[in-house]
Protein backbone atom coordinates (compact mmCIF):
# COMPACT_ATOMS: atom_id res chain seq x y z
CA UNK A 1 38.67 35.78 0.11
CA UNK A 2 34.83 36.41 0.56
CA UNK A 3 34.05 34.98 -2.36
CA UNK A 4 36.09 31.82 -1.70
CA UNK A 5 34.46 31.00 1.27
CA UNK A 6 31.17 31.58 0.03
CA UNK A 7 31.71 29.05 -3.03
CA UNK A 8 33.40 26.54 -0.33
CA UNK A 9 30.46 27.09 1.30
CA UNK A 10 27.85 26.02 -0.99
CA UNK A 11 30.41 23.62 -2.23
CA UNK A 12 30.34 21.80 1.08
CA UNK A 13 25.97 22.53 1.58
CA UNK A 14 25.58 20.47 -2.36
CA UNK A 15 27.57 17.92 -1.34
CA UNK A 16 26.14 17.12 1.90
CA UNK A 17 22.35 17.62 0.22
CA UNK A 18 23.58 15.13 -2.74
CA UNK A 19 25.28 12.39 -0.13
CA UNK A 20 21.86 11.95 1.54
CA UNK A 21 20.53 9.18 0.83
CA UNK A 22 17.02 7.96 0.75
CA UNK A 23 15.09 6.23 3.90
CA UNK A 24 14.13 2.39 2.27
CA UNK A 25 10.69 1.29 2.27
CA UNK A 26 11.21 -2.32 2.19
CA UNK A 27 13.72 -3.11 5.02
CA UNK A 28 13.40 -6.32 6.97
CA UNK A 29 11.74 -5.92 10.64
CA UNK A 30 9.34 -2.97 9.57
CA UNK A 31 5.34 -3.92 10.23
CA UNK A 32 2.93 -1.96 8.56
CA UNK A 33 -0.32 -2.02 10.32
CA UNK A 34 -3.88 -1.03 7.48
CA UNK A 35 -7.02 -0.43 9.22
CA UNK A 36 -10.20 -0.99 7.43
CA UNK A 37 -13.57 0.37 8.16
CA UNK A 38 -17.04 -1.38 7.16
CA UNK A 39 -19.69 1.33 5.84
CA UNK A 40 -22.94 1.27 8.40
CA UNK A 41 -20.79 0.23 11.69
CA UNK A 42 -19.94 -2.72 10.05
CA UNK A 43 -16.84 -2.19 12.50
CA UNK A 44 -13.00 -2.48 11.64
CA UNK A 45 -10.49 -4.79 10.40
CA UNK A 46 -6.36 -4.56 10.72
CA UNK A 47 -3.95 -6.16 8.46
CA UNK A 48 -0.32 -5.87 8.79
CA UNK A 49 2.20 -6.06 6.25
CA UNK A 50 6.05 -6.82 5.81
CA UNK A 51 8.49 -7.15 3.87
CA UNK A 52 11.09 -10.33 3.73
CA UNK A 53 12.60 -13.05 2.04
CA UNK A 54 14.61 -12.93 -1.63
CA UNK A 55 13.03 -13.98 -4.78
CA UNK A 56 15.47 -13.78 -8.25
CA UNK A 57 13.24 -12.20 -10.79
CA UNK A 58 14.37 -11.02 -14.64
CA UNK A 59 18.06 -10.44 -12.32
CA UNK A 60 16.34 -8.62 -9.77
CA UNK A 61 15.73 -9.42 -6.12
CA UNK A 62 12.83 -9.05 -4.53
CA UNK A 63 11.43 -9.21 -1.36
CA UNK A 64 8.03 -11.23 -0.72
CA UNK A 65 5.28 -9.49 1.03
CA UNK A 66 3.86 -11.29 3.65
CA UNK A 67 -0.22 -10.15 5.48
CA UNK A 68 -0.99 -11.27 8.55
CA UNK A 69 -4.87 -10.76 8.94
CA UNK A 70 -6.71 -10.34 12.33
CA UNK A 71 -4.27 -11.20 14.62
CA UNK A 72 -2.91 -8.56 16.54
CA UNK A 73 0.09 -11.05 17.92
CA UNK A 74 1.32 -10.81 14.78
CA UNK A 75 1.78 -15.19 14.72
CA UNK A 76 0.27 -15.62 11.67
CA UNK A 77 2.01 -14.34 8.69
CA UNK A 78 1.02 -15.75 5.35
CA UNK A 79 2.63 -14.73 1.82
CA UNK A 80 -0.08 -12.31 0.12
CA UNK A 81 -0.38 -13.39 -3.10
CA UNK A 82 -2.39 -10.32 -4.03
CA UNK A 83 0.63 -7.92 -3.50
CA UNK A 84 3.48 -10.70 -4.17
CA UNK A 85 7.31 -9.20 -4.78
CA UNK A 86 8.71 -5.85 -4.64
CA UNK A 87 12.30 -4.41 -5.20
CA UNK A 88 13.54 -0.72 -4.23
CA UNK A 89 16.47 0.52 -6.12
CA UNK A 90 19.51 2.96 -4.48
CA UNK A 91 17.17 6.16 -5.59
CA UNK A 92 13.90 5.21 -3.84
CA UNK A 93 12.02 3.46 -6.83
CA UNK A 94 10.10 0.98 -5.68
CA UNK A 95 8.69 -1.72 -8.34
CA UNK A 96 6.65 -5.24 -8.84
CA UNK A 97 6.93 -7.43 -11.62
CA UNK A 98 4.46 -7.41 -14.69
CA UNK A 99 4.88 -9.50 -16.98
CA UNK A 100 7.96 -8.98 -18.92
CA UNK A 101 8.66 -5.91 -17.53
CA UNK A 102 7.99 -3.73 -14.21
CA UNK A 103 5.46 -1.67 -12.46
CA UNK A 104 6.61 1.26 -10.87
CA UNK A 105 4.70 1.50 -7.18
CA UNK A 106 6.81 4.55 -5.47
CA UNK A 107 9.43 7.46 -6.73
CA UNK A 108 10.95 8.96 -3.93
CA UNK A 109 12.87 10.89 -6.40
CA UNK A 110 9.85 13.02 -7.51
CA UNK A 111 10.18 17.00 -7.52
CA UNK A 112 7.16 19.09 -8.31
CA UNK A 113 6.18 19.13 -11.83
CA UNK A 114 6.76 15.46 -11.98
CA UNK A 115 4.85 12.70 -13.00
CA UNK A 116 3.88 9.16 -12.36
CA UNK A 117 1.42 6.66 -13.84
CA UNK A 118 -0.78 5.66 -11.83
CA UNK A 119 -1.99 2.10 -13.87
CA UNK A 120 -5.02 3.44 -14.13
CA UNK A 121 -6.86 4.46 -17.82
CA UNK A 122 -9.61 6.56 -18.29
CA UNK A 123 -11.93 6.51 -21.99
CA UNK A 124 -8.49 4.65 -22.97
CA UNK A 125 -6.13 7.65 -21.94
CA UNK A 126 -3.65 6.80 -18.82
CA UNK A 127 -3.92 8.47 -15.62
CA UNK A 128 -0.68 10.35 -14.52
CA UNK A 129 -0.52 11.88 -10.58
CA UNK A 130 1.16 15.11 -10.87
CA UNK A 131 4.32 16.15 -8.44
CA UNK A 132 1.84 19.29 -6.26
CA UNK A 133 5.22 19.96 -4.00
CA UNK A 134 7.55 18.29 -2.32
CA UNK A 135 8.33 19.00 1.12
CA UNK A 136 9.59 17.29 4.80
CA UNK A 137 8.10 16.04 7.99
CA UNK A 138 9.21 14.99 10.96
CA UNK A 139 8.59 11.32 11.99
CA UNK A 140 10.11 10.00 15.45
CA UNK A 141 12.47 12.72 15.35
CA UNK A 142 13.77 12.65 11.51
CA UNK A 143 12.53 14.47 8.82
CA UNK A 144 11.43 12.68 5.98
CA UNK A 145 10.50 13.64 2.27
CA UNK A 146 6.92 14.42 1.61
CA UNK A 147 5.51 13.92 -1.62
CA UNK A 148 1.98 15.83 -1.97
CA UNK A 149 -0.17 15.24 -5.35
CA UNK A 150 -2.46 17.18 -7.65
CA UNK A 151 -4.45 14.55 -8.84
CA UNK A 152 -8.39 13.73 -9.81
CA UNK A 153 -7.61 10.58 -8.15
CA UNK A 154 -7.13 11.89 -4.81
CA UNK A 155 -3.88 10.40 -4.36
CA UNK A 156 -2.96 10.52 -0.59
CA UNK A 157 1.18 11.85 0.11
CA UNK A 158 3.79 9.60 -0.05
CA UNK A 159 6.20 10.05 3.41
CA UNK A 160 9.32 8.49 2.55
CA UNK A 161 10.24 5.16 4.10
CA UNK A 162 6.54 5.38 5.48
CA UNK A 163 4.93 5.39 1.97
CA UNK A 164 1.35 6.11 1.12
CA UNK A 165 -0.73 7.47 3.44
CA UNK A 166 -3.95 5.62 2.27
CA UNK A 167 -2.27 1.94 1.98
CA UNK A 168 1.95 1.16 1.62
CA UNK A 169 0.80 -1.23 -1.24
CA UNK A 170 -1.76 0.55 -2.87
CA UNK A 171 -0.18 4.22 -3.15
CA UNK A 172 -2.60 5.11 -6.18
CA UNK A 173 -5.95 3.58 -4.73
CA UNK A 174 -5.80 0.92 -7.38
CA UNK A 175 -7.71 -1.38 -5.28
CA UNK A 176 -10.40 0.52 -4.52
């Protein structure tokens, strides 16, 4: 009888752990705000980002990213054409077109050992941020998967439906 319960049990803990599902990135209504700060007091710059819209792309929908620059009212949103479209699938994969294909930006479904390119090459040889460990932290009362990286890049953790901590667009500091 023991033993029944105790495989119940776990039956009921891996079911629970496998229905959970992951916290979206891009959801309508969320603001990112990205400070900037000028070398030499050259003083400090926001931008805030969002997510909205639907653009059909190779059968997948996208959502356009839209900056608003310098304006803390938030009244003047403009479509950033650096950035443009990004999709997130069921599993936390979040991706912009390329091309013919797709760049993968995010991979909430990371454990440790994993990797991810980063679009970056070095002497011709791509860059790959390696899965460090994976744990959970608690933002506005929910814990949320953390993804920490061992990486020469210094790749900042992801937080999931946060994203980086350096820049929600720019998780691998490909613009800097």
């Amino acid at each position: 009888m023991r033993k029944s319960v105790f495989v119940l049990g776990l039956f009921f803990v891996f079911s629970f752990a496998r229905s959970q599902s992951v916290l979206p990135l891009l959801e309508p209504g969320k603001v990112w705000s990205i400070a900037s700060f000028m070398p030499h007091g050259g003083g400090a710059t926001t931008s805030y980002y969002k997510f909205e819209g639907d653009t059909l792309v190779n059968g997948h929908h996208y959502f356009k990213t839209y900056v608003c620059n310098f304006d803390s009212t938030l009244s003047n949103w403009k479509i950033d054409t650096w950035y443009g479209l990004l999709r997130e699938d069921p599993a936390g994969r979040v991706y912009t077109p390329e091309a013919d294909s797709e760049f993968l930006i995010y991979d909430f479904s990371l454990l440790p050992g994993d990797s991810i390119f980063t679009g970056f090459q070095i002497c011709s040889n791509d860059c790959y941020a390696y899965v460090n460990y994976v744990d959970s932290v608690m933002v506005s009362g929910t814990y949320r998967k953390r993804i920490v990286f061992s990486s020469v890049l210094n790749i900042r953790p992801w937080i999931e439906g946060i994203g980086s901590l350096s820049h929600v667009l720019d998780p691998f500091n490909r613009q800097s």
